[in-house]
N, C-alpha and C. Protein backbone atom coordinates (compact mmCIF):
# COMPACT_ATOMS: atom_id res chain seq x y z
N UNK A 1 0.85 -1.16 0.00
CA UNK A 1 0.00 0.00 0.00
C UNK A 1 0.90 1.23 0.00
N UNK A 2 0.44 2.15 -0.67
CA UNK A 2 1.14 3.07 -0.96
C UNK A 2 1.00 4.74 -0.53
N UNK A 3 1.03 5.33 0.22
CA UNK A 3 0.82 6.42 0.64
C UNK A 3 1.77 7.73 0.02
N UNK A 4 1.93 7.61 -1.08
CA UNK A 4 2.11 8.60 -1.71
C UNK A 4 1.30 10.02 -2.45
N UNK A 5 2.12 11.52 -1.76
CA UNK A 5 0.94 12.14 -2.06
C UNK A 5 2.01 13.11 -3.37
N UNK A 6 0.50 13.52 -4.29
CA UNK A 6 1.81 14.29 -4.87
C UNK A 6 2.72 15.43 -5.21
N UNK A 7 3.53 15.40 -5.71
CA UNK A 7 4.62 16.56 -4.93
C UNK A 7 4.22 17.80 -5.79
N UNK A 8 4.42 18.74 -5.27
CA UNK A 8 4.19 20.34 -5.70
C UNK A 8 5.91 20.14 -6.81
N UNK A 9 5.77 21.22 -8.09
CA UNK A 9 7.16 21.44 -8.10
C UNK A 9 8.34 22.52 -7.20
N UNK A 10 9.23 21.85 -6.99
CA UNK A 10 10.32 22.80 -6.45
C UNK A 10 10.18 23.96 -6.56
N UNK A 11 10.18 25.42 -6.09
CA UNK A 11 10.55 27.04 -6.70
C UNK A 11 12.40 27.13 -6.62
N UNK A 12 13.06 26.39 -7.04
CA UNK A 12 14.11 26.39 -6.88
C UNK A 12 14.50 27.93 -6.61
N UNK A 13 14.84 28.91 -7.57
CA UNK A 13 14.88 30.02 -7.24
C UNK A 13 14.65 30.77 -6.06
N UNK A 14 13.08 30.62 -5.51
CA UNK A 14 12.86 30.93 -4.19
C UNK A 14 13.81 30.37 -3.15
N UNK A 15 14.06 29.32 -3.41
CA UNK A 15 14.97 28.17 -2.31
C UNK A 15 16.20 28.96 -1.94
N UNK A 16 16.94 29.31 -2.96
CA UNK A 16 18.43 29.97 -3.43
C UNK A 16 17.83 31.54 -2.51
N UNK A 17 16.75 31.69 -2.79
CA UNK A 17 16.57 33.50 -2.50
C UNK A 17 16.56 33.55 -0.89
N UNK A 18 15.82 32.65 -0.11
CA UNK A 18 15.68 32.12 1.28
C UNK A 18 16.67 32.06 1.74
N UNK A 19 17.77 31.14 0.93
CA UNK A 19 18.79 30.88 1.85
C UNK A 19 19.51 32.53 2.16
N UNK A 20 19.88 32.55 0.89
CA UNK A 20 20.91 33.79 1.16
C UNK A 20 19.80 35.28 1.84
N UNK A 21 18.55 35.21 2.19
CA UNK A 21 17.65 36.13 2.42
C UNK A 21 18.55 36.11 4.37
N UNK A 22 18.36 34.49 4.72
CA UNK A 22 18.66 34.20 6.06
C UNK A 22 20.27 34.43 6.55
N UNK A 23 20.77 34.56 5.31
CA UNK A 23 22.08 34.53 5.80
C UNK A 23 22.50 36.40 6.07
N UNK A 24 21.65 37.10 5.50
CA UNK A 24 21.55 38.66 5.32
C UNK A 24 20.87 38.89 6.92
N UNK A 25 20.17 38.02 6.94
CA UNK A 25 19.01 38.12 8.32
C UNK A 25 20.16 37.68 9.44
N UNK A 26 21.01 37.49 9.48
CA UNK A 26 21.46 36.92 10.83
C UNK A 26 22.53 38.25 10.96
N UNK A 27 23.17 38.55 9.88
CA UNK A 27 24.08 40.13 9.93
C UNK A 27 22.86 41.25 10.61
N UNK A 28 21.84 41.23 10.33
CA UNK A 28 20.92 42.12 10.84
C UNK A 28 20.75 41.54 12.05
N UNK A 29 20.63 40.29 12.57
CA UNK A 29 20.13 40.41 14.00
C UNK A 29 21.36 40.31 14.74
N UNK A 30 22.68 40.39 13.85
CA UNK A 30 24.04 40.68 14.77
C UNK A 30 24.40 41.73 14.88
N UNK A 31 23.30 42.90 14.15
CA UNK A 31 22.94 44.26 14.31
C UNK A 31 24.15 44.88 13.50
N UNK A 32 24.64 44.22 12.79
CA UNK A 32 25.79 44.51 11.66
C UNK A 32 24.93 45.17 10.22
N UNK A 33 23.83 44.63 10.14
CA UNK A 33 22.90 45.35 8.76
C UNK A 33 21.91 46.31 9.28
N UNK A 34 21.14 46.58 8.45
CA UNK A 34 19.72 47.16 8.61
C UNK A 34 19.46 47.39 7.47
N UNK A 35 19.67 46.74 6.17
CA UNK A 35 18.89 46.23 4.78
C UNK A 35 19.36 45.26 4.32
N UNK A 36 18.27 44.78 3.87
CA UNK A 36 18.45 43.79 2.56
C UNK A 36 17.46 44.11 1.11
N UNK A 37 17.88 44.25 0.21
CA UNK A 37 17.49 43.90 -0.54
C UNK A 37 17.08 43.12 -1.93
N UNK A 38 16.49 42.36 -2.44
CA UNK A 38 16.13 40.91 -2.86
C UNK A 38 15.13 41.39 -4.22
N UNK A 39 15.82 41.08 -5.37
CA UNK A 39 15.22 40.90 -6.40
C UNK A 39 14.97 39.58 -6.60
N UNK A 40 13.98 39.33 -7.90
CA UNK A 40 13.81 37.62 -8.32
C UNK A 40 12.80 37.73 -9.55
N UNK A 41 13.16 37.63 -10.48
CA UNK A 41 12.65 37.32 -11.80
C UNK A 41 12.76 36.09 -12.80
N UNK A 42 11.73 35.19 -12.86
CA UNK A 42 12.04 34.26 -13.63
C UNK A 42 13.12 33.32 -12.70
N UNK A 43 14.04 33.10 -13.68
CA UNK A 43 15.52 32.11 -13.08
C UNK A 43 16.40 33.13 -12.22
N UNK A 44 16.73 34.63 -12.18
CA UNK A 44 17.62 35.12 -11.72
C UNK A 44 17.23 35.96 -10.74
N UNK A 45 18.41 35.93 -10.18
CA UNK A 45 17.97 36.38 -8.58
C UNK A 45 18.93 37.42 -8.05
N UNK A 46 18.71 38.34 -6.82
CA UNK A 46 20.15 38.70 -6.42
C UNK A 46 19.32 39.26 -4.60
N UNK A 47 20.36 39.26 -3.59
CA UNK A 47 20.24 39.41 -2.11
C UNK A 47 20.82 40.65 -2.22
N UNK A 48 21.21 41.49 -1.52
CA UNK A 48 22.44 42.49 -1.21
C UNK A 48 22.01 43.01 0.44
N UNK A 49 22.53 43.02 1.07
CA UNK A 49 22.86 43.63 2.29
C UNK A 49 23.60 44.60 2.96
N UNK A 50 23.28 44.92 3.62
CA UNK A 50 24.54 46.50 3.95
C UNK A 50 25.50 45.81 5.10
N UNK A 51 25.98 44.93 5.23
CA UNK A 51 26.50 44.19 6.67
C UNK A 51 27.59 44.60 6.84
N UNK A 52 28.66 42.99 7.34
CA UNK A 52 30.23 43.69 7.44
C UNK A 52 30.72 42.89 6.13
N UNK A 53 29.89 42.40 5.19
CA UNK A 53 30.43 42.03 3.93
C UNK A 53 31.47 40.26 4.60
N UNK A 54 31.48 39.75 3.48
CA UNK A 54 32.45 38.68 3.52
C UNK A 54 34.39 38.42 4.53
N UNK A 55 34.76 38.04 4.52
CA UNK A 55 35.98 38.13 5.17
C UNK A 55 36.51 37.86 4.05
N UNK A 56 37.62 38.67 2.83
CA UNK A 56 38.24 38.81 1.84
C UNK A 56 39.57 38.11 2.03
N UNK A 57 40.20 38.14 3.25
CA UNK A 57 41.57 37.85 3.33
C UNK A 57 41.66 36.64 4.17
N UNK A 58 40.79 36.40 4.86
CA UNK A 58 40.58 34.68 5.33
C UNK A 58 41.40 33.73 4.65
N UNK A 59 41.95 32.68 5.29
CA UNK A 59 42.47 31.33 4.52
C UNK A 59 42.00 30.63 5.30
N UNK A 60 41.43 29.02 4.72
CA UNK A 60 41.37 28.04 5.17
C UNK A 60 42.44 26.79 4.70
N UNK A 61 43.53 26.50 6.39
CA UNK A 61 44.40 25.99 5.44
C UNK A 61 45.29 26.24 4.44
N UNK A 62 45.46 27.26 3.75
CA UNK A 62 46.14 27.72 3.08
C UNK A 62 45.39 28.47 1.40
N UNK A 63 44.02 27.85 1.96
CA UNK A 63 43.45 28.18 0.50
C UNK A 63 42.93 29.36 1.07
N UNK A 64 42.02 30.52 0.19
CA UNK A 64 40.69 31.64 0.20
C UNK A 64 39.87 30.88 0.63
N UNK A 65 39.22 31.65 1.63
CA UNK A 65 38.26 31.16 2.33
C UNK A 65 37.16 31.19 1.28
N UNK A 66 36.99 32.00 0.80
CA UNK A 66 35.68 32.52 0.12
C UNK A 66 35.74 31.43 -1.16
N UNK A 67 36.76 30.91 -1.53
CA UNK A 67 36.66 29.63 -2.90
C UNK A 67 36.13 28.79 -1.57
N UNK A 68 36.85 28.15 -0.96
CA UNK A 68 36.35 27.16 0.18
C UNK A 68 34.50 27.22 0.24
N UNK A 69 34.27 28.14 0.34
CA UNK A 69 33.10 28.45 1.32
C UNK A 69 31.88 28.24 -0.14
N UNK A 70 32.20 28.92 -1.36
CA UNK A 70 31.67 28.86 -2.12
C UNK A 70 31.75 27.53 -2.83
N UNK A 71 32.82 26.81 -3.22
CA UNK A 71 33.08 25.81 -3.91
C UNK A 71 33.38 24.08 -3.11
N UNK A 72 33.80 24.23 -1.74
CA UNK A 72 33.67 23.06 -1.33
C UNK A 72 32.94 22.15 -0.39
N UNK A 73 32.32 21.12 -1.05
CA UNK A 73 30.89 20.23 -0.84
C UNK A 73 31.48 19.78 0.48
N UNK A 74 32.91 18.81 0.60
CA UNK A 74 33.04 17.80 1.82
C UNK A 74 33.68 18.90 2.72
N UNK A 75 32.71 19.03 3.75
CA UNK A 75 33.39 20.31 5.05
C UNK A 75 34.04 18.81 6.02
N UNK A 76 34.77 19.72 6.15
CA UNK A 76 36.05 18.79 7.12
C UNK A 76 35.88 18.94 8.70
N UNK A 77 35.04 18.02 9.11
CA UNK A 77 34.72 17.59 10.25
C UNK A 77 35.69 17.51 11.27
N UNK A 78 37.02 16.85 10.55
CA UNK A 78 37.59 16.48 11.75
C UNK A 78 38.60 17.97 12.37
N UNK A 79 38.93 18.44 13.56
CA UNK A 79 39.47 19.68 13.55
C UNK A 79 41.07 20.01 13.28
N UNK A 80 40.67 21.10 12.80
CA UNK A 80 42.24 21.15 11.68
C UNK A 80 43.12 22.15 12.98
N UNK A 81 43.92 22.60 12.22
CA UNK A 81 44.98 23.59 13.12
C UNK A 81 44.42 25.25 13.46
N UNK A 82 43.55 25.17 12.26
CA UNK A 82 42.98 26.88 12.36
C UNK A 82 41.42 27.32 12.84
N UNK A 83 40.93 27.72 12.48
CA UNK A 83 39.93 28.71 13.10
C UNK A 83 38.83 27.41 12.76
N UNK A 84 37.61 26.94 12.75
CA UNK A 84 36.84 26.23 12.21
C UNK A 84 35.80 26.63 11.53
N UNK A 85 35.29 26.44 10.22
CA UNK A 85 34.74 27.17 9.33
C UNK A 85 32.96 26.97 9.61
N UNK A 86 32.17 27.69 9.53
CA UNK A 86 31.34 27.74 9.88
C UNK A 86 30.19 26.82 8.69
N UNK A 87 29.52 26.66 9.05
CA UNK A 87 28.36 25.67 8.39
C UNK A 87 27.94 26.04 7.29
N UNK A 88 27.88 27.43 7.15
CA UNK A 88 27.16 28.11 6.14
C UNK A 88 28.20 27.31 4.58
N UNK A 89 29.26 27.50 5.03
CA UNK A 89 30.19 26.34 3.59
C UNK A 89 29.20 25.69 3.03
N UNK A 90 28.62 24.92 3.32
CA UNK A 90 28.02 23.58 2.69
C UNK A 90 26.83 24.24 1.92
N UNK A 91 25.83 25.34 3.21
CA UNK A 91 25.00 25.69 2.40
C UNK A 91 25.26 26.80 0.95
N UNK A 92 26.30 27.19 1.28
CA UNK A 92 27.04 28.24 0.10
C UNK A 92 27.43 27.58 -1.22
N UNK A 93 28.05 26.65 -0.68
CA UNK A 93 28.49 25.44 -1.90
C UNK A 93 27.61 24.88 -2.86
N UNK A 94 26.47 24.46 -2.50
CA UNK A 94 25.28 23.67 -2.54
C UNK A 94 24.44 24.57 -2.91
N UNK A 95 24.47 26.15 -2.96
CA UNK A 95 23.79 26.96 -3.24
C UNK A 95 24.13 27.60 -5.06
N UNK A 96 25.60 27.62 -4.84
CA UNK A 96 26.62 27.67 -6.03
C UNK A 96 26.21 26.83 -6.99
N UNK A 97 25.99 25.38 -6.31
CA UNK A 97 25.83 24.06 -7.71
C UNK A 97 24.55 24.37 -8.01
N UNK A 98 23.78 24.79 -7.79
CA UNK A 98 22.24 25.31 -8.58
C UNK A 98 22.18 26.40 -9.53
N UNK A 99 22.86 26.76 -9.50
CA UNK A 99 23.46 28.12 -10.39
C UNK A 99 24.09 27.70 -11.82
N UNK A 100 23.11 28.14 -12.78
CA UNK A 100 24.35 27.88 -14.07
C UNK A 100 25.07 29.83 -13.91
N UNK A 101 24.92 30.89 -12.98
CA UNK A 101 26.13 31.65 -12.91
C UNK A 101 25.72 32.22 -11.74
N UNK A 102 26.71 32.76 -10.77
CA UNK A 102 26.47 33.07 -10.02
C UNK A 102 27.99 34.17 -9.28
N UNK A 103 27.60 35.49 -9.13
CA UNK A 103 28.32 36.59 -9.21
C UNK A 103 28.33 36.77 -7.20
N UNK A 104 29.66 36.98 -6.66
CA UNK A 104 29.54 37.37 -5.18
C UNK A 104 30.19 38.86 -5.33
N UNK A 105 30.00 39.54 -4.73
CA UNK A 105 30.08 40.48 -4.31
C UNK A 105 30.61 41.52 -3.48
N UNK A 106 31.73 41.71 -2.72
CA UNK A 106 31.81 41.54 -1.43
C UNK A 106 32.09 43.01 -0.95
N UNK A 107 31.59 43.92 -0.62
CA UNK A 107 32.59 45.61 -0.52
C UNK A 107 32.73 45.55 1.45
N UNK A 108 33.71 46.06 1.36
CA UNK A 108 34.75 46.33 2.42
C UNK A 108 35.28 47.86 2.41
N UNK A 109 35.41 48.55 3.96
CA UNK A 109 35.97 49.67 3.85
C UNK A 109 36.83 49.81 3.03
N UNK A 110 38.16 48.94 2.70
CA UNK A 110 39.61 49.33 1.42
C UNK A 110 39.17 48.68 0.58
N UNK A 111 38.44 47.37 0.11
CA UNK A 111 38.29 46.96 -1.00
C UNK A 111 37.11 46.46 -1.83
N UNK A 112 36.95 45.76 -2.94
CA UNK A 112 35.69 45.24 -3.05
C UNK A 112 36.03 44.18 -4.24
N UNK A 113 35.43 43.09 -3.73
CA UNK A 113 35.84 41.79 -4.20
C UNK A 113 34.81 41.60 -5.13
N UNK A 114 35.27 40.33 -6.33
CA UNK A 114 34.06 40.14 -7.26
C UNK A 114 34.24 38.64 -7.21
N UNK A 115 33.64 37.88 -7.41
CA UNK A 115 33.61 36.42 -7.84
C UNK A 115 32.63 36.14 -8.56
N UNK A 116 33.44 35.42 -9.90
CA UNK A 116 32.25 34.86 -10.86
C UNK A 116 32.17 33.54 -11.07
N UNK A 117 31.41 32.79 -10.86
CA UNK A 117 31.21 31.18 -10.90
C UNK A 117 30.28 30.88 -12.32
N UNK A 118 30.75 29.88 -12.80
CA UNK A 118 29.58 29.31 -13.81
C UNK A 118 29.58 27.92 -13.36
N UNK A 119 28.39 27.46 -13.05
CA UNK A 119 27.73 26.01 -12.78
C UNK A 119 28.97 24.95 -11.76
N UNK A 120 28.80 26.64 -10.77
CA UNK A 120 29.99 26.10 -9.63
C UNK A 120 31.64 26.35 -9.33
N UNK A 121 31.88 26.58 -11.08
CA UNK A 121 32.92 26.83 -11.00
C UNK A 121 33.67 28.11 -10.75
N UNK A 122 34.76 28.49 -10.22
CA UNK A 122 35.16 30.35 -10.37
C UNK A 122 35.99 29.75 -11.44
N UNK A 123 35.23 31.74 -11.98
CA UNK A 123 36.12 31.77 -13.64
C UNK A 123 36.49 33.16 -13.54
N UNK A 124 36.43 33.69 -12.44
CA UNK A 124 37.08 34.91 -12.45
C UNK A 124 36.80 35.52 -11.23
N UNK A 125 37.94 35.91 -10.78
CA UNK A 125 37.79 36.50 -9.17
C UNK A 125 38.87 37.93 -9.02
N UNK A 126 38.35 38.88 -9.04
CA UNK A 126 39.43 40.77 -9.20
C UNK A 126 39.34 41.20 -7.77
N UNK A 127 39.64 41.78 -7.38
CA UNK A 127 40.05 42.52 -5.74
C UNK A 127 40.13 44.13 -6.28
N UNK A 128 39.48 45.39 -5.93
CA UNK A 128 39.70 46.63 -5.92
C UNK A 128 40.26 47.26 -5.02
N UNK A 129 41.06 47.84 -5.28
CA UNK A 129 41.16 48.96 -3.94
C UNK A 129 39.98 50.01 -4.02
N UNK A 130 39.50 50.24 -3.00
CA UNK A 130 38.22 51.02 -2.87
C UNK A 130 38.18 51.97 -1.61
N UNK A 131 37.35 52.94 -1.07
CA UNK A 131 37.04 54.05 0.14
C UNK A 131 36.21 54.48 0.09
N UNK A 132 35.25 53.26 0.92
CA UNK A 132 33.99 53.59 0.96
C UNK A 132 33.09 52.94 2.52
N UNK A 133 32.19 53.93 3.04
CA UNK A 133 31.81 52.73 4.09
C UNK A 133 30.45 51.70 3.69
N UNK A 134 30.27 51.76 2.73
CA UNK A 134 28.92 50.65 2.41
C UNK A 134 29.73 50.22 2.03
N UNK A 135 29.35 48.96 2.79
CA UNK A 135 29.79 47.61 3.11
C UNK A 135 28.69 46.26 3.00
N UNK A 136 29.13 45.45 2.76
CA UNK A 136 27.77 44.32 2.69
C UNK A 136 28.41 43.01 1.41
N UNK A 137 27.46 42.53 1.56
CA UNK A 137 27.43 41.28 0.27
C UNK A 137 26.51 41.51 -0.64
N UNK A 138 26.48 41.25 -1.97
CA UNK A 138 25.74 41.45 -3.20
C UNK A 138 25.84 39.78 -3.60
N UNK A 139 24.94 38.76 -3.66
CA UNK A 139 25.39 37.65 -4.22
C UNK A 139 24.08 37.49 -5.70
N UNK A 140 24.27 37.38 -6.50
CA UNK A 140 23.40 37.47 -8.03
C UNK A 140 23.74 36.06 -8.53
N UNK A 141 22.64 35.69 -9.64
CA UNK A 141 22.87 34.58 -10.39
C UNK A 141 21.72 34.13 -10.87
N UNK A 142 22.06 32.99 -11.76
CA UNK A 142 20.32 32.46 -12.57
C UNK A 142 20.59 30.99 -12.10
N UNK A 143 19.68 30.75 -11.95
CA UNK A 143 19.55 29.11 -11.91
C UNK A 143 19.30 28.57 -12.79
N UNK A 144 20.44 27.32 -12.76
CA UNK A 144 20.38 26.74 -13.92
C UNK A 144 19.25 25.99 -14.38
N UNK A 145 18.65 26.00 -15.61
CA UNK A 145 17.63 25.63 -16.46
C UNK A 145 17.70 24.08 -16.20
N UNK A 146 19.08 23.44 -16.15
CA UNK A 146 18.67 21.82 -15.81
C UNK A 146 18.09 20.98 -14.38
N UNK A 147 17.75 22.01 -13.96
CA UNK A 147 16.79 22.05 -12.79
C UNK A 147 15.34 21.81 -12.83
N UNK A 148 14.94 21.94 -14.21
CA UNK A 148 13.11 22.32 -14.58
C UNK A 148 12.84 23.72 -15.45
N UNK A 149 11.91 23.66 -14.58
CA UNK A 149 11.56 25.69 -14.93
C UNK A 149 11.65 26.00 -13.40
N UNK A 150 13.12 26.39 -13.49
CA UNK A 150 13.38 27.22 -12.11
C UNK A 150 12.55 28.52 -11.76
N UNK A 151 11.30 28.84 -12.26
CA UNK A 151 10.77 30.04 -12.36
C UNK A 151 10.25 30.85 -10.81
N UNK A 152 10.37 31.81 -10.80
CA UNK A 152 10.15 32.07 -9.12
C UNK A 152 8.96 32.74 -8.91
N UNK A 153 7.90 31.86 -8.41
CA UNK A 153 6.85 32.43 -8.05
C UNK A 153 6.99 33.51 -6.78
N UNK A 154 6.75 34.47 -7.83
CA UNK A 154 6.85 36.25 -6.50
C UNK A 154 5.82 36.31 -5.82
N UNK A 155 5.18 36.18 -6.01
CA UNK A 155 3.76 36.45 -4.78
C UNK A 155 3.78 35.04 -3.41
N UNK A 156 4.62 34.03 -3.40
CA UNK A 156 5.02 33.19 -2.49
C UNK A 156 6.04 33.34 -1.93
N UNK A 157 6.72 34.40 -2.89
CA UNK A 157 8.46 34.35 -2.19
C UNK A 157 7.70 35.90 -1.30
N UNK A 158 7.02 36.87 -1.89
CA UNK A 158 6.97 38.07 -1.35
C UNK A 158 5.86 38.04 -0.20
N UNK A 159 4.97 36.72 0.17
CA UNK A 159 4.65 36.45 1.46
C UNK A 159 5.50 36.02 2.57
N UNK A 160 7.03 35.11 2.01
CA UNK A 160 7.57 34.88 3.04
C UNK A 160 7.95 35.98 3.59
N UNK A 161 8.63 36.52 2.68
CA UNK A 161 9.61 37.88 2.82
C UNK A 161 8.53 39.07 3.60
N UNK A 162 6.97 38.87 3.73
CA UNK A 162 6.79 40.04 4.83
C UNK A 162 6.82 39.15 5.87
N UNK A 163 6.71 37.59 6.00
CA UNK A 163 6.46 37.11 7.88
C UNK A 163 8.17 37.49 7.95
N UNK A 164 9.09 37.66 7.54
CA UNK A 164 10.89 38.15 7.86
C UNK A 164 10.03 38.99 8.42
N UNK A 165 9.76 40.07 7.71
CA UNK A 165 9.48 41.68 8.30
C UNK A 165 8.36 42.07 9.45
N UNK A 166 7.67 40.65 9.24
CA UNK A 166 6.58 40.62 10.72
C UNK A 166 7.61 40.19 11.73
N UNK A 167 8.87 39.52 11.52
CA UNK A 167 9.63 39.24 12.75
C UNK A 167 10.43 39.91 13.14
N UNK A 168 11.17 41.17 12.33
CA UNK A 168 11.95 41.96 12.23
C UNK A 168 11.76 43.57 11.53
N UNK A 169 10.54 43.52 12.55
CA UNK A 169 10.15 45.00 11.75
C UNK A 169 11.31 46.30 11.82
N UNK A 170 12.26 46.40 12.47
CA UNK A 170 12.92 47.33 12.54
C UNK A 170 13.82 47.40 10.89
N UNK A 171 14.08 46.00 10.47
CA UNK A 171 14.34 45.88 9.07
C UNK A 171 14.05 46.53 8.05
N UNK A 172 15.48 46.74 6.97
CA UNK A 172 14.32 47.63 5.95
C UNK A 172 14.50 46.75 5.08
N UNK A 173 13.55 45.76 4.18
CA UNK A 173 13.30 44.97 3.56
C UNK A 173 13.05 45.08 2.00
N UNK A 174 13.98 45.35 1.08
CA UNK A 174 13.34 45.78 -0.26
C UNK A 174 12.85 44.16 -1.13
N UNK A 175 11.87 44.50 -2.03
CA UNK A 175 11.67 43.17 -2.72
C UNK A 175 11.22 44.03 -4.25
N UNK A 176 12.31 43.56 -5.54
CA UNK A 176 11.92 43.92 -6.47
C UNK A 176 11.75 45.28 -7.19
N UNK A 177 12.74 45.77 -6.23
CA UNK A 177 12.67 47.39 -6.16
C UNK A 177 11.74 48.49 -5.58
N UNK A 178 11.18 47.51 -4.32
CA UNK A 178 10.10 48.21 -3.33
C UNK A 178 10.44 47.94 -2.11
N UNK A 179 10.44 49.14 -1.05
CA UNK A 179 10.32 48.71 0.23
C UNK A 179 9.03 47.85 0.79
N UNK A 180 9.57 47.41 1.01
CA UNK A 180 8.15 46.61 1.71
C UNK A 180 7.70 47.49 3.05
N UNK A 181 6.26 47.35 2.47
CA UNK A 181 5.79 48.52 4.28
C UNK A 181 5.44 47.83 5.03
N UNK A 182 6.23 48.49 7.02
CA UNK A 182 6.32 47.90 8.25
C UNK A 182 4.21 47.29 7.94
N UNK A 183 4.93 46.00 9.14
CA UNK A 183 3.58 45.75 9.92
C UNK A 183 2.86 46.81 10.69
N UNK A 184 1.92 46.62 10.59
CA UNK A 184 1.03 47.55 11.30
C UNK A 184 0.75 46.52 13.06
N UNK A 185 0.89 47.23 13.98
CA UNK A 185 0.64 46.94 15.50
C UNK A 185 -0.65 45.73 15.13
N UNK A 186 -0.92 44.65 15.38
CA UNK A 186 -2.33 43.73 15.30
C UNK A 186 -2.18 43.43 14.21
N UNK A 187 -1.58 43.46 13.23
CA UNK A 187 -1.19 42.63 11.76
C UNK A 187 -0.78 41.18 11.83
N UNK A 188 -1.90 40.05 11.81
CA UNK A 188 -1.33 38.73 11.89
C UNK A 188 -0.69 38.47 10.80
């Protein structure tokens, strides 16, 4: 007997927009942000945040943290000699392989980093010297088409994205090139 019910398709896109929505959300509740904002059309997507941006000069081991973090699947459990890399690796990695491209971002008071990946891979990574204080992560990209129709239903992604802002109303929340307006006091 079989109790199978059947499955909705994936919003892959939305999936990709969530993650990196939460990873913007935790710089804000480490009171390091106070925006995000989140486009999503079709397959392509992009987060940006005002935070403390990426750690540019990090090594893991001897490699860039930021290839690590972006590009490698097996996180190394057992403990190494240096700092221990945080979890988000796997989901970053894993976020990357859904991507047929995917652009990071990174600005820093002296500099501002670019990384370009295609279907996981970096194919080009520049460093600026820069003097500026917006600061944050910009991460962009399309999902790759051998996924389905990665298409992103906006009116599901732009309900999650106000219960964020019902939890974090002090947030300023853009979606699509709109602020999203605060909850109102008694707004379930």
């Amino acid at each position: 007997m079989s109790h199978e019910s059947p499955l909705e398709p994936s919003d892959i896109t939305a999936s990709v927009v969530r993650a990196l929505v939460l990873y913007s959300l935790a710089e804000f509740q480490s009171g390091h942000a106070r925006k995000i904002r989140v486009t999503a059309k079709g397959s392509s997507f992009s987060v940006e945040d005002d935070g403390r941006g990426h750690a540019i000069s990090r090594t893991v081991e001897g490699s860039p943290y930021l290839s690590f973090v972006y590009t490698h699947l097996s996180y190394p459990f057992e403990p190494g000699p240096g700092k221990p890399v945080q979890l988000h690796g796997i989901g970053m990695s894993l976020l990357n392989t859904l991507c047929a491209e995917l652009t990071v971002t990174v600005r820093k008071p002296d500099a501002l980093l670019r990384m370009q990946f295609q279907h996981g891979y970096l194919i080009h990574q520049e460093v600026f010297e820069a003097g500026s204080d917006n600061t944050g992560n910009t991460i962009s990209g399309v999902v790759d088409a051998k996924h389905g129709e990665p298409l992103v239903d906006e009116e599901n992604l732009s309900r999650w994205l106000f219960s964020i802002l019902a939890a974090s109303p002090a947030l300023h929340l853009h979606f699509n090139g709109q602020e999203l307006p605060k909850p109102h006091a008694g707004d379930a």
